[in-house]
C-alpha atoms as a PDB file:
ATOM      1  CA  UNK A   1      99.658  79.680  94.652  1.00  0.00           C
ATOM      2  CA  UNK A   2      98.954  83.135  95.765  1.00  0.00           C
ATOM      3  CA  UNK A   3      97.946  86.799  94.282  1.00  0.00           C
ATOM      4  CA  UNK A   4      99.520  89.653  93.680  1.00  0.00           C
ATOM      5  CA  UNK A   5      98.188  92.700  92.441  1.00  0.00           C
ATOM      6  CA  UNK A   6      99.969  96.723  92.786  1.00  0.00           C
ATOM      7  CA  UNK A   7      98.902  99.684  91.218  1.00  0.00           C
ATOM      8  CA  UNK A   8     100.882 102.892  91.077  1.00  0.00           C
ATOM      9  CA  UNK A   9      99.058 106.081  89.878  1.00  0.00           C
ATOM     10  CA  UNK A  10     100.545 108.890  87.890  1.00  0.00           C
ATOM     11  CA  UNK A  11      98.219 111.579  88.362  1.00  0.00           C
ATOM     12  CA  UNK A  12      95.766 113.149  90.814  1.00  0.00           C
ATOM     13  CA  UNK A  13      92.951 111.513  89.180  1.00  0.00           C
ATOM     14  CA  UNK A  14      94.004 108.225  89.270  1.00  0.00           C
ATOM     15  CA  UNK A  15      95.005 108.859  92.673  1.00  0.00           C
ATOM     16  CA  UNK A  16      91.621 110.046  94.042  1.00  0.00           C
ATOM     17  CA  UNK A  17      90.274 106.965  92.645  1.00  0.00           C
ATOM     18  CA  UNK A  18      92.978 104.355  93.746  1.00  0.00           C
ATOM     19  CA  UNK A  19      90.645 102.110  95.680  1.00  0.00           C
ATOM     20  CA  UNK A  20      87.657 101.723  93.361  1.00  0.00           C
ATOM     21  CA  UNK A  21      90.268 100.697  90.789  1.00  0.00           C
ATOM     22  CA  UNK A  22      92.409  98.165  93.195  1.00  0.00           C
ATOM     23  CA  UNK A  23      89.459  96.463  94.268  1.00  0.00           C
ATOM     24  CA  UNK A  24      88.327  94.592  90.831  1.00  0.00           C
ATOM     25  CA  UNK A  25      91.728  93.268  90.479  1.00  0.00           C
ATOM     26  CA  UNK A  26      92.382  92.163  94.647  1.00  0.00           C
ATOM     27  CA  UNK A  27      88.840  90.080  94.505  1.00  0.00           C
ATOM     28  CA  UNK A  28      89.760  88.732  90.780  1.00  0.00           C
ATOM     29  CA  UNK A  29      93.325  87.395  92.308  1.00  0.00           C
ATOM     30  CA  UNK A  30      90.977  85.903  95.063  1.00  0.00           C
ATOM     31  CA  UNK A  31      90.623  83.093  92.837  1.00  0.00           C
ATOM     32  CA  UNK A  32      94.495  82.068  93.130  1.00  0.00           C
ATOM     33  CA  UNK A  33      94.479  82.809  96.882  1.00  0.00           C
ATOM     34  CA  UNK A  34      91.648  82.955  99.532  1.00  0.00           C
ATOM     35  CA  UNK A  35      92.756  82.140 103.134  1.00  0.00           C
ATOM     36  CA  UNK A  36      93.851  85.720 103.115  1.00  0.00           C
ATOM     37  CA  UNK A  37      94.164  88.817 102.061  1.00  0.00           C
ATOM     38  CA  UNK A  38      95.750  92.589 102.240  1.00  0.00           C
ATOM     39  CA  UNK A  39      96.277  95.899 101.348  1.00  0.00           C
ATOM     40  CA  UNK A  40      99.047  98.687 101.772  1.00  0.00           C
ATOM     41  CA  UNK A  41      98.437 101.845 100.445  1.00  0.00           C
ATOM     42  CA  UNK A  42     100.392 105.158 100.976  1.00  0.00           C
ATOM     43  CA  UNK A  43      99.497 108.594 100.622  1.00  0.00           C
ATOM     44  CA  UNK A  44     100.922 111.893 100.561  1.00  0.00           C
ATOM     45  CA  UNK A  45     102.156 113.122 104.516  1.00  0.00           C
ATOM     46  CA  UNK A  46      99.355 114.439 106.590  1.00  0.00           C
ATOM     47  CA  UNK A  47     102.148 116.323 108.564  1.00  0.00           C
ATOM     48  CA  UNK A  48     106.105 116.928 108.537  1.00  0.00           C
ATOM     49  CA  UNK A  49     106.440 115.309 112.079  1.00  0.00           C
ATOM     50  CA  UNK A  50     103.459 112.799 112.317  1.00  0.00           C
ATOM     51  CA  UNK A  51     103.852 108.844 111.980  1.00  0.00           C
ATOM     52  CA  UNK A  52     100.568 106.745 111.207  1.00  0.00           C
ATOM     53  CA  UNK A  53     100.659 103.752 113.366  1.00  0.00           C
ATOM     54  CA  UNK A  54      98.068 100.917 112.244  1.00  0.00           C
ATOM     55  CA  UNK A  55      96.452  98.423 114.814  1.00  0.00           C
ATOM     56  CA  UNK A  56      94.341  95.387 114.684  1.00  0.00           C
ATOM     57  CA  UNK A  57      92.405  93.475 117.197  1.00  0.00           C
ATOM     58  CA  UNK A  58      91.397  90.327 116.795  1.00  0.00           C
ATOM     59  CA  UNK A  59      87.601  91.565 118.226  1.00  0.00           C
ATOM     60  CA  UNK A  60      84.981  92.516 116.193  1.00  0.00           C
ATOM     61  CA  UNK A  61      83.853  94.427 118.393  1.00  0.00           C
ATOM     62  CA  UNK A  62      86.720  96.307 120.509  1.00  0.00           C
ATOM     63  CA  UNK A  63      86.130  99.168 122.663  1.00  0.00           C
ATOM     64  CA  UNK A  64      88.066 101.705 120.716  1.00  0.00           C
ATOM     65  CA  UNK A  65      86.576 104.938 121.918  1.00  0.00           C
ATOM     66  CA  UNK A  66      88.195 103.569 125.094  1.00  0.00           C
ATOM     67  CA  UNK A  67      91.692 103.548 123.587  1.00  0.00           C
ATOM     68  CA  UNK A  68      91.020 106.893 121.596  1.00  0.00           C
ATOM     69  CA  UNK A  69      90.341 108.782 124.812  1.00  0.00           C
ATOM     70  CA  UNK A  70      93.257 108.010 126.172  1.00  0.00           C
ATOM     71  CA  UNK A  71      95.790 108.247 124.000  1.00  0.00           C
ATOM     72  CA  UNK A  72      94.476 111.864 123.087  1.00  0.00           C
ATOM     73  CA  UNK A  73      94.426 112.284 126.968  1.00  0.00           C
ATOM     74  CA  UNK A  74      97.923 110.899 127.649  1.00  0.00           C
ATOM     75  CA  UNK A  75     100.008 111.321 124.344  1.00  0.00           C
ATOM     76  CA  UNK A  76      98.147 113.909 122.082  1.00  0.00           C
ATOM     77  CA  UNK A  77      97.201 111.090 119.376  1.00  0.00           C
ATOM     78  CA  UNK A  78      94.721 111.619 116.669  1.00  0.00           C
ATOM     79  CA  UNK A  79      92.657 108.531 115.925  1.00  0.00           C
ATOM     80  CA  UNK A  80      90.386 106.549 113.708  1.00  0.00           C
ATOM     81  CA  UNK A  81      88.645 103.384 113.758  1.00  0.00           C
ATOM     82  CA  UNK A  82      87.303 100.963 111.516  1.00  0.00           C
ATOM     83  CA  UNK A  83      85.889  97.285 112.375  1.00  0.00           C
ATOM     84  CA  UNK A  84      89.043  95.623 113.399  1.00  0.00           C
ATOM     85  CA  UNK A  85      91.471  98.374 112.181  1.00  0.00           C
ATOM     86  CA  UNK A  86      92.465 101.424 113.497  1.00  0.00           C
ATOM     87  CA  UNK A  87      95.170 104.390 112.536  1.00  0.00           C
ATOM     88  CA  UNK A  88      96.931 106.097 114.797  1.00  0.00           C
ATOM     89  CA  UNK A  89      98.588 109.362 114.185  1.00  0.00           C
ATOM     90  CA  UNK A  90     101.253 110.488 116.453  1.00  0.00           C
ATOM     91  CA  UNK A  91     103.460 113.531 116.481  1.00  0.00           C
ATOM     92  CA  UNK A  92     105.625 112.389 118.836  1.00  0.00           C
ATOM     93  CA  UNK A  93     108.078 109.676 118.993  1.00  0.00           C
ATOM     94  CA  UNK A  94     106.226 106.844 117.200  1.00  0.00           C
ATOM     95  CA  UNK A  95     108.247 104.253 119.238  1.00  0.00           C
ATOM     96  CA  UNK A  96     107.213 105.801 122.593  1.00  0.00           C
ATOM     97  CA  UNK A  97     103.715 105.395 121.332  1.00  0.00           C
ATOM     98  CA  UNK A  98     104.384 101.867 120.784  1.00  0.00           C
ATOM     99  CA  UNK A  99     105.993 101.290 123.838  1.00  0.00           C
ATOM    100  CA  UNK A 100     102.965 102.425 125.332  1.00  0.00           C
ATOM    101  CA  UNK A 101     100.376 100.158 123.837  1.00  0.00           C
ATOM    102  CA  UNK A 102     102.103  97.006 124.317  1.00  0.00           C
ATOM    103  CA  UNK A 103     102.519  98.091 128.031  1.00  0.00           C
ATOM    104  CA  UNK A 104      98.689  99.090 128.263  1.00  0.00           C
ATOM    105  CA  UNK A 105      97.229  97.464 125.465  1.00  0.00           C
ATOM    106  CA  UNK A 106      98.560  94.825 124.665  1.00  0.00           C
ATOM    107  CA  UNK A 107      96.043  92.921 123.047  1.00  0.00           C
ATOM    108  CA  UNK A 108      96.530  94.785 120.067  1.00  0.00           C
ATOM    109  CA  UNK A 109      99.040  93.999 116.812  1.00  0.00           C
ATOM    110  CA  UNK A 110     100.673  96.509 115.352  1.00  0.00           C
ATOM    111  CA  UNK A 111     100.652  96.469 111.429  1.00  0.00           C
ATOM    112  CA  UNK A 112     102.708  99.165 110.213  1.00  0.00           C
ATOM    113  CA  UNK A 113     104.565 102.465 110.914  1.00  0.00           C
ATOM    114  CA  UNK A 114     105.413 105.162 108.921  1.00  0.00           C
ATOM    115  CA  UNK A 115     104.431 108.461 107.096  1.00  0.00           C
ATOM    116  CA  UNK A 116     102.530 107.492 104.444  1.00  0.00           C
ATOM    117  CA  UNK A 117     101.507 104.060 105.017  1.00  0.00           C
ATOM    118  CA  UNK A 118      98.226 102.280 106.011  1.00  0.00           C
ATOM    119  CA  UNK A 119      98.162  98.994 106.081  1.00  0.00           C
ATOM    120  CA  UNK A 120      94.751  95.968 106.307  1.00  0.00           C
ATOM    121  CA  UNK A 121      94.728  92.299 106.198  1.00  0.00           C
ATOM    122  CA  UNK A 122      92.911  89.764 107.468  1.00  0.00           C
ATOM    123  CA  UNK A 123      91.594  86.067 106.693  1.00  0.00           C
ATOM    124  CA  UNK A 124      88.768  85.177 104.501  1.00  0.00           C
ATOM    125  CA  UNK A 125      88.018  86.232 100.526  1.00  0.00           C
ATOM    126  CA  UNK A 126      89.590  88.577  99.036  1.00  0.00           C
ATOM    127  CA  UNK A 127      86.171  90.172  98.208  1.00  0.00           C
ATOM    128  CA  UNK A 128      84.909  90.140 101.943  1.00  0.00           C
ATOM    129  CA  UNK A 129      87.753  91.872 103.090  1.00  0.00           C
ATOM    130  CA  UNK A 130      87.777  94.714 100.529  1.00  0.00           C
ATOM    131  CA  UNK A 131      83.979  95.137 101.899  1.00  0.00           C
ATOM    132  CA  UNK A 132      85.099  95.002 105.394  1.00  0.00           C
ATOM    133  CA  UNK A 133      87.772  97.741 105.546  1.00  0.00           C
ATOM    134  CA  UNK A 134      86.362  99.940 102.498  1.00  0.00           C
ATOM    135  CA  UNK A 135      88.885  99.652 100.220  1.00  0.00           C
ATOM    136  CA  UNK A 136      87.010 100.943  97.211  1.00  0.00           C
ATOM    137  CA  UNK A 137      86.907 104.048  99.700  1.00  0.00           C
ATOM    138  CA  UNK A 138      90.994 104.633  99.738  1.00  0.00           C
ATOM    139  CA  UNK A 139      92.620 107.355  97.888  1.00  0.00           C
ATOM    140  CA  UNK A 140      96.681 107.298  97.495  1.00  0.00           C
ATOM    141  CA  UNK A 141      99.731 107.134  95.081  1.00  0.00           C
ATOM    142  CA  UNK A 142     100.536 103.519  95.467  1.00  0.00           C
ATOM    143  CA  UNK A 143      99.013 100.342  96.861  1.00  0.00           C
ATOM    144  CA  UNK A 144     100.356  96.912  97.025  1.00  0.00           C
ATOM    145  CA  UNK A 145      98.221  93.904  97.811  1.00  0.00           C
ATOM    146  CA  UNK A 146      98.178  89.775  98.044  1.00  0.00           C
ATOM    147  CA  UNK A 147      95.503  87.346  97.903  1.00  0.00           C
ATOM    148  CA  UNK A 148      97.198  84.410 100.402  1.00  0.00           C
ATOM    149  CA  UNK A 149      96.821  80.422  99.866  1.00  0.00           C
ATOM    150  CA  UNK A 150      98.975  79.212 102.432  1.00  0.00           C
ATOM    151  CA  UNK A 151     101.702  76.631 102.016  1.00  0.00           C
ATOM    152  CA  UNK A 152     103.436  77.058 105.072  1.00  0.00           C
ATOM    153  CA  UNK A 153     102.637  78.665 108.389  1.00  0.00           C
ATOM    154  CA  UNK A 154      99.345  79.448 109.789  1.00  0.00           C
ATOM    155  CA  UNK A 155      96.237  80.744 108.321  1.00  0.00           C
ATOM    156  CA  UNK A 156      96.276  84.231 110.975  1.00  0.00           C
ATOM    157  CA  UNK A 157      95.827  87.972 109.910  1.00  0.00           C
ATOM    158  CA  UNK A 158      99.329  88.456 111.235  1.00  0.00           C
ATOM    159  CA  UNK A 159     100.469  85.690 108.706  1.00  0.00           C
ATOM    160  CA  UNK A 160      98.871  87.136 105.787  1.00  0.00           C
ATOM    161  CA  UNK A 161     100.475  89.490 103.391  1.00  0.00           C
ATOM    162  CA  UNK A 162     101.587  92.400 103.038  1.00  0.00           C
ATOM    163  CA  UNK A 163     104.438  92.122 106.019  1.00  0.00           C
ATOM    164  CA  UNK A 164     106.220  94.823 107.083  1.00  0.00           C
ATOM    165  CA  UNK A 165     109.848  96.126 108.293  1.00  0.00           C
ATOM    166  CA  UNK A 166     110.499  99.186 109.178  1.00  0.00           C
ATOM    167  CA  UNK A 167     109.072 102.410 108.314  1.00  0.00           C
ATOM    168  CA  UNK A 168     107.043 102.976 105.094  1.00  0.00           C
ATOM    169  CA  UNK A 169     108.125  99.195 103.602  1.00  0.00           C
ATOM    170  CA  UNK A 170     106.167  96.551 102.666  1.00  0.00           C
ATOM    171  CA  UNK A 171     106.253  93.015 100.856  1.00  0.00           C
ATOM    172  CA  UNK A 172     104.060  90.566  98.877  1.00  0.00           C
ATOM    173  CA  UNK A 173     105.331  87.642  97.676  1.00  0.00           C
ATOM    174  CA  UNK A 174     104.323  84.425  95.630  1.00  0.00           C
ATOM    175  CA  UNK A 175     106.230  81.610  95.727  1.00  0.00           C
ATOM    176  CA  UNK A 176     108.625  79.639  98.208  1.00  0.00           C
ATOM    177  CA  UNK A 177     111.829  80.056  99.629  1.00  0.00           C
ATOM    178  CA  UNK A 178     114.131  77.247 100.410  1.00  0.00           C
ATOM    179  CA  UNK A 179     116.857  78.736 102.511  1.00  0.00           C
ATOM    180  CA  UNK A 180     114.450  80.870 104.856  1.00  0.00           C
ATOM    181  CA  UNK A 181     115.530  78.988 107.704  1.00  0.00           C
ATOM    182  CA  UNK A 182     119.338  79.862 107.614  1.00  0.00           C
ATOM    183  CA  UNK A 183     118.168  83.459 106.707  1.00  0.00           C
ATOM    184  CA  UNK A 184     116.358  83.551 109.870  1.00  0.00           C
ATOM    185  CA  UNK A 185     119.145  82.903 111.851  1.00  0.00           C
ATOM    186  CA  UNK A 186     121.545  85.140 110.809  1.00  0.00           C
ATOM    187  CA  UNK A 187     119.489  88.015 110.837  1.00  0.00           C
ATOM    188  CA  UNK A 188     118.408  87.441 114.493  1.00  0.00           C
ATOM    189  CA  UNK A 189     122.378  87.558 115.348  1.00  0.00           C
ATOM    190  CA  UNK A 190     122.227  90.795 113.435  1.00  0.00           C
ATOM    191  CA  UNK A 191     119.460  92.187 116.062  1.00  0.00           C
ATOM    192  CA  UNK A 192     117.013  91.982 113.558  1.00  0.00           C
ATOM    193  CA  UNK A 193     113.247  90.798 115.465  1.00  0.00           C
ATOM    194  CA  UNK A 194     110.679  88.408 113.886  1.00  0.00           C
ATOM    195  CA  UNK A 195     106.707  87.996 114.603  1.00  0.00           C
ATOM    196  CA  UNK A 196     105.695  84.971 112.925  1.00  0.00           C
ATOM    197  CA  UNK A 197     107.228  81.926 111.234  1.00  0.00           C
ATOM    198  CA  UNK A 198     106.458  82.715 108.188  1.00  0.00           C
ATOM    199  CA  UNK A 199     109.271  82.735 104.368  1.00  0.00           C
ATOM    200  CA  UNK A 200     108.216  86.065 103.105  1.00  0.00           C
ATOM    201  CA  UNK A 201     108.582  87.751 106.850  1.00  0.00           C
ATOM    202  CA  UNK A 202     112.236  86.430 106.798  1.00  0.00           C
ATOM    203  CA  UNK A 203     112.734  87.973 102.817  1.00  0.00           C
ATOM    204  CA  UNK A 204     110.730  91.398 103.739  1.00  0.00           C
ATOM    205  CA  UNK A 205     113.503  91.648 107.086  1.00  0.00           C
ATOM    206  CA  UNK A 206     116.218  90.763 105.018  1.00  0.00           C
ATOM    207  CA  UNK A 207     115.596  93.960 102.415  1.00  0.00           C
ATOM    208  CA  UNK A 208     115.408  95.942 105.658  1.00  0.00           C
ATOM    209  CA  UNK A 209     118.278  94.663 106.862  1.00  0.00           C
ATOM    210  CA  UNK A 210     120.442  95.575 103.890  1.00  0.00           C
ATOM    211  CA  UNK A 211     118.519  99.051 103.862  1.00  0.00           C
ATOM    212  CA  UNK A 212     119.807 100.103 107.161  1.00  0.00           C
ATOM    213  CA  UNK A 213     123.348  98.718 106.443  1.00  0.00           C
ATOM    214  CA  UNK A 214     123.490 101.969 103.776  1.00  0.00           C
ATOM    215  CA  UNK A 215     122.197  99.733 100.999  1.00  0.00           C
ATOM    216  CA  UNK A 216     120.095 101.634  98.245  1.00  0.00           C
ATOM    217  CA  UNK A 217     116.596  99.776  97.333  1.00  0.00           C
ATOM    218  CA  UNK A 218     118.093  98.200  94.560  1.00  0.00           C
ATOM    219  CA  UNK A 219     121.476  97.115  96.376  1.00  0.00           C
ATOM    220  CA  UNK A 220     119.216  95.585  98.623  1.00  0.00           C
ATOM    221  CA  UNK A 221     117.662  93.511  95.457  1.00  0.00           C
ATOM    222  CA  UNK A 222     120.718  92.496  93.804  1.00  0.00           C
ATOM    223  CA  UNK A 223     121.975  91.037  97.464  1.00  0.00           C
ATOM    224  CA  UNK A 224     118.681  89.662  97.481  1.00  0.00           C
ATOM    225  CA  UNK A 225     119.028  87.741  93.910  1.00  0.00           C
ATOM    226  CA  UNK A 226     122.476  86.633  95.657  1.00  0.00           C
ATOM    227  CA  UNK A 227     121.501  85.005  98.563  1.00  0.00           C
ATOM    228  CA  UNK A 228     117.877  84.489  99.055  1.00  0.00           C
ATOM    229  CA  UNK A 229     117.135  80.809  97.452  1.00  0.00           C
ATOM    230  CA  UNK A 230     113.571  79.765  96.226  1.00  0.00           C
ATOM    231  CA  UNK A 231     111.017  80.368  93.662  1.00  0.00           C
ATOM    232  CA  UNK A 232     109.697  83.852  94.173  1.00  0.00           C
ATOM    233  CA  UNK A 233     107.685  86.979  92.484  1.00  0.00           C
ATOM    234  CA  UNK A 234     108.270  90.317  94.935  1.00  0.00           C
ATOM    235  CA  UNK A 235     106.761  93.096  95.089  1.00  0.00           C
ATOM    236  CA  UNK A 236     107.904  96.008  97.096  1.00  0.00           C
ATOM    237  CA  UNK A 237     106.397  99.583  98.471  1.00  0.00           C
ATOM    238  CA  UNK A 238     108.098 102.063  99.650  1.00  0.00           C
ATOM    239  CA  UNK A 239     106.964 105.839 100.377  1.00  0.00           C
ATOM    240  CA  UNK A 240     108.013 106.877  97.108  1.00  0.00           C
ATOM    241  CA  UNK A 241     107.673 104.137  95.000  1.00  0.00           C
ATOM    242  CA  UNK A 242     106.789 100.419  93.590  1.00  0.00           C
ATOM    243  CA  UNK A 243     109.364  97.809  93.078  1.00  0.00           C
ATOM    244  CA  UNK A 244     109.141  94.160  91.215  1.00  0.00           C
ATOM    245  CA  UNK A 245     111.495  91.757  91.413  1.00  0.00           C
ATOM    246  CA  UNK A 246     111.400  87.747  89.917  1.00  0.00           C
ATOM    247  CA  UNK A 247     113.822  84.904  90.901  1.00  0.00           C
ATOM    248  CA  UNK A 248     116.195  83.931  88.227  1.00  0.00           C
ATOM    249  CA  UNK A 249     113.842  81.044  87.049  1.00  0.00           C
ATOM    250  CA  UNK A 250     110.744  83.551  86.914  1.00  0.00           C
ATOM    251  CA  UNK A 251     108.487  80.627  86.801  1.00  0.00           C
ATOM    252  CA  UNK A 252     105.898  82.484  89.238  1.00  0.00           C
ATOM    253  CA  UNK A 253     103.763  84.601  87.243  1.00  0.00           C
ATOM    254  CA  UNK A 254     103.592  88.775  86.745  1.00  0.00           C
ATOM    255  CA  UNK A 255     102.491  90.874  84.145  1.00  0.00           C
ATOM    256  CA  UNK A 256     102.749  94.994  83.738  1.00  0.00           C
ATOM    257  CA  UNK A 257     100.630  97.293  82.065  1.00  0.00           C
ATOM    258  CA  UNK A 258     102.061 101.025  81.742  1.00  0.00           C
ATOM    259  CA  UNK A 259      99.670 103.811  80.126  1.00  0.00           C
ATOM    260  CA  UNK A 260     100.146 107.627  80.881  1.00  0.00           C
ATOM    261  CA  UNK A 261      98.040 106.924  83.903  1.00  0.00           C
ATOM    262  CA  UNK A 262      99.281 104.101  85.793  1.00  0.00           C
ATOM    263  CA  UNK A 263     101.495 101.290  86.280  1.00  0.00           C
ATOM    264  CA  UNK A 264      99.411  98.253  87.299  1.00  0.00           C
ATOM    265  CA  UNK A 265     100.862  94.627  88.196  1.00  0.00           C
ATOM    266  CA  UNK A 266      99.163  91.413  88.642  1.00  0.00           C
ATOM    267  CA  UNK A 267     100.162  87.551  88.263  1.00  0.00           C
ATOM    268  CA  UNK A 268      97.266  87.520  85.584  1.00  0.00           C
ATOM    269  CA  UNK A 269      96.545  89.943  83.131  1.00  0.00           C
ATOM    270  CA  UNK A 270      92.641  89.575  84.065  1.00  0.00           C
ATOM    271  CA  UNK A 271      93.351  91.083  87.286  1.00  0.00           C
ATOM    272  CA  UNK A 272      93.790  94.629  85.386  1.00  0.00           C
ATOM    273  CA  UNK A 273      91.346  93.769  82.478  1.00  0.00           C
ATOM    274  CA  UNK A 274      88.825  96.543  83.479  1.00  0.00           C
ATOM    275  CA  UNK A 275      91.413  99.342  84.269  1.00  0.00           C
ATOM    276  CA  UNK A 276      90.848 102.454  82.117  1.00  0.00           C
ATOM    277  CA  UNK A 277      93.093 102.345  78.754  1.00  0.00           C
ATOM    278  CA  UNK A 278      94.237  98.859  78.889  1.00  0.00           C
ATOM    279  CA  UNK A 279      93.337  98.646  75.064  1.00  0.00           C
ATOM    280  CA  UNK A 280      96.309 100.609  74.618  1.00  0.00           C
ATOM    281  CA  UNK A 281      98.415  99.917  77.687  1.00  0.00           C
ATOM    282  CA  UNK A 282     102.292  98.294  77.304  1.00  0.00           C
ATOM    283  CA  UNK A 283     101.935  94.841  78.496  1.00  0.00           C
ATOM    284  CA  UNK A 284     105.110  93.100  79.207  1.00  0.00           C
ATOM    285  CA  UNK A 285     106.373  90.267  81.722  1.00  0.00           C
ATOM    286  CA  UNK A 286     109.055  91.169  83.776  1.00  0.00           C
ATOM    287  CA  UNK A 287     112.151  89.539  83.070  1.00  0.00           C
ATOM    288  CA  UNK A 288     114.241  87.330  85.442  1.00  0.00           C
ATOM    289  CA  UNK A 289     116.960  88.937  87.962  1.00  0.00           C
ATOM    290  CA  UNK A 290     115.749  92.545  86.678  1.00  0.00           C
ATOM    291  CA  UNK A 291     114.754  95.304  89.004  1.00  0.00           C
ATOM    292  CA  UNK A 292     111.388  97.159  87.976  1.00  0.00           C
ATOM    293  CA  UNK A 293     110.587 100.560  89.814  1.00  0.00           C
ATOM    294  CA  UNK A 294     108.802 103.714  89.655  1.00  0.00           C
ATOM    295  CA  UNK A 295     109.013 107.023  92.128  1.00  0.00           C
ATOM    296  CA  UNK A 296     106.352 108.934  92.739  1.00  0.00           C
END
């Protein structure tokens, strides 16, 4: 049993505000899920050229000012810290960045790439983690999160949800899939790499896969529907938008409420109980095999 919880804002308000609005309903799902937790949230481009790079360390107390020094003395990075999370923001060629830290540094995991996206996770409650990173603090057009209680694989930050492929795409997922194994395989004869052991890793590579082979987002889904096997609720960010998918049984829970402001998504409705308008908000559950988006 795990949490899911995405909210996608429709205006500028809403947007300013995204955190303090995420948080009630991330700590709420903490009661379905707390080994773990995360957050991806995108924003609007802070350049044309620049890629935001997110790292975690597994020390509390890491010497980033060491790391920021260099990398604005050797690659012309912009950087900020935070506890165990840091963002950097390169203009260059992100993957030569990369390249760099795991020669020099190492140490460090890298969560996510892209142009809009920031990514945190990490183990413990829900509510501690929120606290930890600032999340009430976060301003954006999108955020997906996942409160994790594991079933399979470890109980690690780099286990936790959401995982990510690629640039500016993420996945949370409840549920279990039963073919993940054979998945697995033939995407690593495709070239495609893995970092942990865990289902929803081999589910969020397998969208990326079919992206890069020319597929649209929802191609991707329906080839998804056809050959994933399991029991699963997804839910997808992109830089432009919010995606939610359920198996053909749909027996894992999800609920939407849609009012001029927002879209919000959680397995329980009391996740979005104290969002703004919900008295009049359109709540319906998303039906089986059906693919549920919205662009910014």
């Amino acid at each position: 049993m795990c949490g899911i919880v995405g909210l996608f804002a429709k205006n500028s308000e809403m947007r300013a505000s995204l955190g303090s609005h995420i948080v009630p309903m991330i700590v709420c799902m903490g009661d379905r899920g707390q080994d773990s937790a995360g957050l991806a949230v995108f924003s609007e481009q802070s350049s044309k050229n620049s890629r935001r790079i997110n790292l975690f360390s597994r020390d509390n107390s890491y010497p980033w000012d060491t790391l920021s020094e260099k990398l604005s003395q050797e690659l012309n990075c912009d950087f900020n810290a935070l506890d165990n999370h840091a963002v950097v923001i390169a203009s260059e060629d992100p993957q030569h960045v990369i390249n760099w830290l795991s020669e020099h540094y190492s140490e460090l995991f890298v969560l996510s790439i892209g142009k809009t996206i920031d990514v945190y996770k990490d183990i413990g409650h829900p509510l501690e983690i929120a606290d930890k990173y600032r999340f009430n603090e976060l301003k954006g057009t999108h955020c997906v999160g996942h409160t994790r209680m594991a079933t399979e694989s470890a109980v690690t930050p780099y286990h936790s949800h959401p995982f990510i492929a690629g640039e500016d795409l993420c996945l949370v997922h409840n549920g279990s899939l039963s073919n993940h194994h054979n998945l697995r395989r033939m995407l690593e004869k495709r070239g495609i790499p893995f970092e942990t052991d865990n289902d929803t890793e081999v589910v969020c590579r397998f969208v990326q896969w079919r992206l890069q082979e020319g597929d649209s987002i929802e191609e991707a889904l329906q080839k998804t529907f056809e050959d994933v096997d399991g029991f699963y609720t997804l839910l997808i960010g992109t830089a432009d938008r919010i995606v939610l998918v359920r198996d053909a049984f749909a027996c894992k829970p999800a609920l939407i409420a849609e009012t001029d402001n927002y879209v919000a998504i959680g397995s329980e409705f009391r996740t979005m109980a104290h969002l703004p308008g919900i008295e009049n908000a359109h709540l319906y559950e998303p039906k089986p095999e059906e693919i549920y988006s919205w662009k910014v």
